[in-house]
Protein backbone atom coordinates (compact mmCIF):
# COMPACT_ATOMS: atom_id res chain seq x y z
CA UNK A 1 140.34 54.50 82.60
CA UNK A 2 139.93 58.21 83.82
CA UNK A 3 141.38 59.37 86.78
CA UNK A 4 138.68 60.64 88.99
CA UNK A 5 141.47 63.46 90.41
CA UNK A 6 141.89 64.84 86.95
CA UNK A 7 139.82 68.19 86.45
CA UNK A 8 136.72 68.00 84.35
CA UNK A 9 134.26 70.29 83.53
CA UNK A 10 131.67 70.30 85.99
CA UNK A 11 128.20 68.24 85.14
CA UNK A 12 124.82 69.38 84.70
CA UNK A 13 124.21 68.14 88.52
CA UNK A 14 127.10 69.25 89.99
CA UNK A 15 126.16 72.80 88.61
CA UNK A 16 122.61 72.76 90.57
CA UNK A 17 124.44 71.54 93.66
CA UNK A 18 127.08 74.24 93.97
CA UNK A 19 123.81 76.78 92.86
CA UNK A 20 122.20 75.37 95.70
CA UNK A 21 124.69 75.86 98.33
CA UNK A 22 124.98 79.39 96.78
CA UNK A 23 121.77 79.93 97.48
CA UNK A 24 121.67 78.71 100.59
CA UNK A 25 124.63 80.52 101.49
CA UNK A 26 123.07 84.04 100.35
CA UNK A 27 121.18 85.30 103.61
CA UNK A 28 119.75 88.85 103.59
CA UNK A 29 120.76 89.44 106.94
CA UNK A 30 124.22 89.10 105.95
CA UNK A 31 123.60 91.26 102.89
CA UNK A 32 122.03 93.70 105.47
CA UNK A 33 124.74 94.05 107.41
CA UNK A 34 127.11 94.48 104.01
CA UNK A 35 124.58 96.91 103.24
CA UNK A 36 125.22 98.79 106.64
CA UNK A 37 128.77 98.70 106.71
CA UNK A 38 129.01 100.16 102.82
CA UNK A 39 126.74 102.87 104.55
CA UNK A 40 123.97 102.60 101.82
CA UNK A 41 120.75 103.87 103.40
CA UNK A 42 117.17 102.43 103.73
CA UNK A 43 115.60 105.65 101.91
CA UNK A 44 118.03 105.22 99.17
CA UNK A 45 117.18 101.10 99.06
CA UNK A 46 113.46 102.17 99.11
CA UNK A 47 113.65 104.44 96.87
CA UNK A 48 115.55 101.50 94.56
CA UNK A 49 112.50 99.39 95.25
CA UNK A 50 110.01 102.23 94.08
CA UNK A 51 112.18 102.30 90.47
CA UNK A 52 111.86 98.60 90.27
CA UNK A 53 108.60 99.00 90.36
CA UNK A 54 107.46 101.41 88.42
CA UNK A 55 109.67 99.90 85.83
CA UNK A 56 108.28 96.27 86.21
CA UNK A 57 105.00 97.27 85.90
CA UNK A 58 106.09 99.00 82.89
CA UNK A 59 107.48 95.81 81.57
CA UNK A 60 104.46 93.80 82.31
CA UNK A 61 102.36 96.13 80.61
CA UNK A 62 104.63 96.12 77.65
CA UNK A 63 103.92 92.51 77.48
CA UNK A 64 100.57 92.52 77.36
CA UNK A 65 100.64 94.25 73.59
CA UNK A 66 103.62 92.56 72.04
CA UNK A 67 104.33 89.25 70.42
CA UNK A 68 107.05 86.89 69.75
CA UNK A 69 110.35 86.94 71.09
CA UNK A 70 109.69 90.21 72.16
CA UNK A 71 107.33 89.39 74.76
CA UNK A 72 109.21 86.33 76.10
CA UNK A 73 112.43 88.90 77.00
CA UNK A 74 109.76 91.54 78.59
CA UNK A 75 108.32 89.23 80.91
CA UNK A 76 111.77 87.36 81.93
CA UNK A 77 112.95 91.05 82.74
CA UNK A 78 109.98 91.95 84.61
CA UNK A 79 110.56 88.57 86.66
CA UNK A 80 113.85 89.38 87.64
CA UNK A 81 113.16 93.00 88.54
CA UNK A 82 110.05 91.87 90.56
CA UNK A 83 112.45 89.54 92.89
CA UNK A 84 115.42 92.16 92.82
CA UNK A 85 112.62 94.71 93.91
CA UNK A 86 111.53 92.10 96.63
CA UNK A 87 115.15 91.79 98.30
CA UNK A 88 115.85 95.90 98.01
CA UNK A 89 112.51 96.05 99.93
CA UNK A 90 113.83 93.78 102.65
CA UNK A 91 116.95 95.02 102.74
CA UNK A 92 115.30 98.51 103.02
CA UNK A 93 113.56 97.52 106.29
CA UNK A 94 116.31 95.94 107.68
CA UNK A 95 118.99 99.13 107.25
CA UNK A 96 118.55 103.07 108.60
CA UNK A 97 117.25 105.79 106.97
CA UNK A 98 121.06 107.33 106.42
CA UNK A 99 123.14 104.55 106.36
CA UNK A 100 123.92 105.04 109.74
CA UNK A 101 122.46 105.53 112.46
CA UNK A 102 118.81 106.73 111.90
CA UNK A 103 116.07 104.41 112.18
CA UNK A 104 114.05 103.39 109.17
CA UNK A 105 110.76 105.78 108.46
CA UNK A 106 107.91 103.79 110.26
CA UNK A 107 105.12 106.43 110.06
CA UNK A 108 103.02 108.40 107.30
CA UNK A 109 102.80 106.99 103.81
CA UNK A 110 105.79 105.67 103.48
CA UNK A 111 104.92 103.05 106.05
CA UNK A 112 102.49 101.90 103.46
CA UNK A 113 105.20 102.15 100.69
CA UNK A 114 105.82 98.32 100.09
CA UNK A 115 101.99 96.99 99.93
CA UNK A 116 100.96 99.91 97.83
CA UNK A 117 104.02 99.20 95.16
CA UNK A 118 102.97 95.51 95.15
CA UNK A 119 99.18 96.65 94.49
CA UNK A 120 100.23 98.46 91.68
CA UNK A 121 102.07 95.17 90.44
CA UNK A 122 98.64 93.52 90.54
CA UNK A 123 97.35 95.87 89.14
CA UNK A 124 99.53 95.72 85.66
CA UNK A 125 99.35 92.15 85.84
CA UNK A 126 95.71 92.46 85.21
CA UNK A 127 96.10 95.16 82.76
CA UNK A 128 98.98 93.14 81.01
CA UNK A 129 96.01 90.52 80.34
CA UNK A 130 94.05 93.20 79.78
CA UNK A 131 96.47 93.88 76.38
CA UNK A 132 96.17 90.57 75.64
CA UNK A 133 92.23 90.81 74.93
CA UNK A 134 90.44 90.14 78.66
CA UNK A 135 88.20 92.39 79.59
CA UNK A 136 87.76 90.81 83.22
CA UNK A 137 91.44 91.24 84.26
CA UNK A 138 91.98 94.28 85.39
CA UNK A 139 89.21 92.98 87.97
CA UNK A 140 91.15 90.45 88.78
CA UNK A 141 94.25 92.48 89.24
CA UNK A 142 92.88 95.16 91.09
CA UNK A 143 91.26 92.75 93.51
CA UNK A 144 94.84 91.19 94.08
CA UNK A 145 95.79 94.62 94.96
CA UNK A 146 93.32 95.25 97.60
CA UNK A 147 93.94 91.66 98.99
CA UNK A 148 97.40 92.37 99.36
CA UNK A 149 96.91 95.56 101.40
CA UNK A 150 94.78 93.97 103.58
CA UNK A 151 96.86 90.93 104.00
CA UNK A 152 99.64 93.75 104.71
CA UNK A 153 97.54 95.37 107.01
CA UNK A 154 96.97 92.37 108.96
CA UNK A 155 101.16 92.85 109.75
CA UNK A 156 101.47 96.12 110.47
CA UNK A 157 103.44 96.69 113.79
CA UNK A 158 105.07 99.68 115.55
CA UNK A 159 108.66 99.31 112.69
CA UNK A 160 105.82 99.88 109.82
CA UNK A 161 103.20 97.92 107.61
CA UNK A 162 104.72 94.74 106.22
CA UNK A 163 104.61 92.75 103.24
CA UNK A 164 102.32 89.43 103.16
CA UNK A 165 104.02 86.41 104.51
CA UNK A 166 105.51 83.92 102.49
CA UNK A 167 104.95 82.93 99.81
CA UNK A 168 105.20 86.28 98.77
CA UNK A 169 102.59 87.66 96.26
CA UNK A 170 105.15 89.10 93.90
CA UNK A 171 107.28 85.92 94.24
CA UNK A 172 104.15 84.33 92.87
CA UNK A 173 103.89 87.21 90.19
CA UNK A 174 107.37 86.92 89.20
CA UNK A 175 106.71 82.93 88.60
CA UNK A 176 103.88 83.89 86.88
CA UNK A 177 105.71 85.99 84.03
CA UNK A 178 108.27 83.00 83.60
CA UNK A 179 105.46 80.87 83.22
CA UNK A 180 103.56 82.78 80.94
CA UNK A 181 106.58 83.00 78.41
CA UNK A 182 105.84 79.33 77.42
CA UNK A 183 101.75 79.98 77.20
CA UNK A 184 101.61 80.16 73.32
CA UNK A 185 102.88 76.74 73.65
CA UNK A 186 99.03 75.68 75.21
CA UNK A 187 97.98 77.86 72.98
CA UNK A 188 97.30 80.63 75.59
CA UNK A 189 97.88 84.75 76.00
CA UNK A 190 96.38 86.53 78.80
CA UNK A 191 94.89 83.36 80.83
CA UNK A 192 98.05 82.46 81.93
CA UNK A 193 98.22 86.23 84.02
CA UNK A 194 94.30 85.44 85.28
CA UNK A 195 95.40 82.45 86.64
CA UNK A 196 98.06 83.43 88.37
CA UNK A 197 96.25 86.17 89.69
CA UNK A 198 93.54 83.97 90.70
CA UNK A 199 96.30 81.90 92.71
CA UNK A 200 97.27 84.82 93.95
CA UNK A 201 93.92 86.07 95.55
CA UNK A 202 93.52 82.75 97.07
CA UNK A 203 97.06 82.80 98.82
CA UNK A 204 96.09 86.10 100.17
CA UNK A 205 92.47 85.66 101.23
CA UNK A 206 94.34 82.54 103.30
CA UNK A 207 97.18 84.62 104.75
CA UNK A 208 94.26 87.81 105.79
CA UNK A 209 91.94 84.93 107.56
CA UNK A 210 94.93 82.80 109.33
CA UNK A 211 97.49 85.26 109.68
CA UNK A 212 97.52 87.02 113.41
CA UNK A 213 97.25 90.72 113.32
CA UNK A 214 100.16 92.27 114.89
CA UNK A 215 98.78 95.67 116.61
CA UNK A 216 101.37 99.26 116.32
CA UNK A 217 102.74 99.51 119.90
């Protein structure tokens, strides 16, 4: 019989348990306030979050005109760079400008920073279908794109223009690349991008009607 205080090597269940707490545990307040006291400013985080962007979309587009393994890695990257540009973007808004003391930008263009990056993620979503032989998805992705400016409009306050609320429309993007890794396996290419951006456009056409509009002070 097996002593149950003898170390063993921890069980498929265990793992997603001590994941879970992890995750729990990870707040991004409390990475904001690492992120303050490391003296790593908001323009430096936003600019971080522009990069990821640009090279996501690059990704996504990428996989719209390769096959086989190749693809699969593409859009997996593109995934995780969409939700790593998704926490530098709320870390961003959480920090100063400097690092210090500085408050973070809140007027001009750069106010409208976030919801024009995640337009432009829409956008190559649609044009990653687009690759794969739809002629109707850069439609689709560019009407994303508008719906989530407007949904970000709808949350624009006096500290800046927000992001949509939860769930977020790149978090549903980023799902939407991990799903689409295992579409040859329905025997699908670019559908599985239309229908997430369909998904998408119906999240946000719920969060512009319900969502109050928060007015700059």
């Amino acid at each position: 019989m097996s002593n149950p205080n003898e170390p063993h090597a921890p069980t498929a269940v265990e793992t997603a348990q001590a994941l879970g707490r992890f995750a729990r545990g990870v707040n991004v307040r409390d990475l904001a306030r690492q992120v303050r006291i490391s003296q790593v400013g908001g323009n430096a985080l936003l600019g971080a979050g522009l990069s990821l962007t640009v090279l996501s979309a690059a990704l996504m587009l990428w996989g719209g005109i390769i096959t086989g393994g190749g693809r699969v890695v593409v859009l997996i990257l593109a995934a995780v760079l969409i939700r790593v540009r998704l926490l530098a973007v709320r870390l961003g808004g959480m920090t100063p400008a400097d690092g210090m003391n500085a408050p973070p930008p809140s007027r001009g263009l750069i106010r409208w920073l976030n919801p024009i990056e995640t337009a432009v993620l829409m956008v190559a979503a649609g044009l990653n279908a687009f690759g794969s032989g739809s002629d109707i998805a850069p439609v689709l992705g560019l009407m994303a794109g508008l719906l989530a400016l407007g949904a970000s409009a709808r949350r624009r306050s006096s500290h800046g223009v927000r992001e949509p609320s939860r769930p977020h429309p790149t978090t549903l993007l980023a799902v939407t690349c991990l799903i689409a890794t295992a579409s040859p396996l329905w025997g699908w290419r670019g559908q599985t991008m239309i229908t997430g951006l369909c998904v998408i456009s119906a999240v946000l056409v719920v969060q512009i009607v319900w969502a109050p509009r928060r007015v700059a002070g």
